[in-house]
Protein backbone atom coordinates (compact mmCIF):
# COMPACT_ATOMS: atom_id res chain seq x y z
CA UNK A 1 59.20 4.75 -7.21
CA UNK A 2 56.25 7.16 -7.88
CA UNK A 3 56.95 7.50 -11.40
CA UNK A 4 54.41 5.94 -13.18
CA UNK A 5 51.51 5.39 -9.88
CA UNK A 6 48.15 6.42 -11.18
CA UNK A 7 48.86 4.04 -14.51
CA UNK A 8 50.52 1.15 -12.14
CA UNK A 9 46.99 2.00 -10.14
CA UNK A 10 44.75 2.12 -12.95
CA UNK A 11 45.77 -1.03 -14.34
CA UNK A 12 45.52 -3.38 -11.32
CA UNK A 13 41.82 -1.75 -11.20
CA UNK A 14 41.25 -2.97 -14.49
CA UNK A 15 42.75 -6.48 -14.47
CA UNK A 16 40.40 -7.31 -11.44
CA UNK A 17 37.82 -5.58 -13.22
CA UNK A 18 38.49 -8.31 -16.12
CA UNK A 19 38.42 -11.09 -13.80
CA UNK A 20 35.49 -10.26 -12.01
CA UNK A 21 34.01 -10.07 -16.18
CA UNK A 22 35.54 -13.04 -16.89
CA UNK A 23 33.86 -14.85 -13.81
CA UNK A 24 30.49 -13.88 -15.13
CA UNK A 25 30.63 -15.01 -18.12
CA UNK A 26 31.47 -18.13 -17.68
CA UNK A 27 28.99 -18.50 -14.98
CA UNK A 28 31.56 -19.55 -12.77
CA UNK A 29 30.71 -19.35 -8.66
CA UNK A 30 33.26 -17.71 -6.93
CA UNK A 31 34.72 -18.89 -4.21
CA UNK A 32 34.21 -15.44 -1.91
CA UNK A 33 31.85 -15.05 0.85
CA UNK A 34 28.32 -13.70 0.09
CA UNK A 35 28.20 -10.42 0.70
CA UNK A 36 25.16 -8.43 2.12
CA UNK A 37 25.30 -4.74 1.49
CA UNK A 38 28.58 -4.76 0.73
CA UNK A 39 29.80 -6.81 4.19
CA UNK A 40 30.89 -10.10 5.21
CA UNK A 41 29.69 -12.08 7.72
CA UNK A 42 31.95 -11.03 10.67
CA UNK A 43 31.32 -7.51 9.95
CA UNK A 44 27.78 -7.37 10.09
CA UNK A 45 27.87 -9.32 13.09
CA UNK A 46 30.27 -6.16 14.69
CA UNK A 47 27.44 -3.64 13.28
CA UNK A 48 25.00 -5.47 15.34
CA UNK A 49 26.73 -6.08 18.19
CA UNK A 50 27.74 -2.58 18.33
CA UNK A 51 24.14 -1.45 17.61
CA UNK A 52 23.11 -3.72 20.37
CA UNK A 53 25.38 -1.97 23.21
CA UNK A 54 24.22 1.44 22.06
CA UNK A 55 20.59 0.41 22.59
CA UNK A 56 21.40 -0.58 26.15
CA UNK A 57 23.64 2.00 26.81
CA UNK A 58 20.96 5.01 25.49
CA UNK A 59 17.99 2.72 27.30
CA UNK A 60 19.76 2.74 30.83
CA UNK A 61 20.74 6.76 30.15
CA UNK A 62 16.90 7.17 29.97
CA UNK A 63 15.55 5.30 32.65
CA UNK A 64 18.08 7.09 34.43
CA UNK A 65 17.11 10.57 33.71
CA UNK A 66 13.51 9.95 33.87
CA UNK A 67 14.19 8.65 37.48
CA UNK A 68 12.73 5.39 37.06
CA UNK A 69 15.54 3.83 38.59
CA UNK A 70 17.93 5.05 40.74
CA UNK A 71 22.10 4.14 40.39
CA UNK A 72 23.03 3.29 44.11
CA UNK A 73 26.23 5.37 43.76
CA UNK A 74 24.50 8.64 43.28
């Protein structure tokens, strides 16, 4: 099953690479997504979402330890 893996690997790595070649040439579109440093759509949207919670999160941790506002609970 493992026999022959790094040449099985290699050469599905180079048949896409060929495509991908081929696709260029011929000036051909492709049908994928734009991609944005090397993301799609939904996944940039994650990155920001993600970056937007840790913004809140670290803003409220700081208001909270300079004492500007007080949690009722403590």
């Amino acid at each position: 099953m493992l026999d022959d893996l790094r040449n099985s690997a290699a050469s599905s790595y180079l048949d896409e690479e060929e495509a991908i070649q081929e696709d260029l040439r011929s000036g051909q579109d492709s049908s994928e997504e734009k991609l944005f440093l090397g993301m799609t759509a939904p996944q940039r949207f994650v990155i920001v979402l993600m970056m937007l919670m840790m913004t809140c999160v670290l803003g409220t941790f700081f208001l909270v330890a300079t004492e500007k506002i007080v949690l009722p609970f403590l």
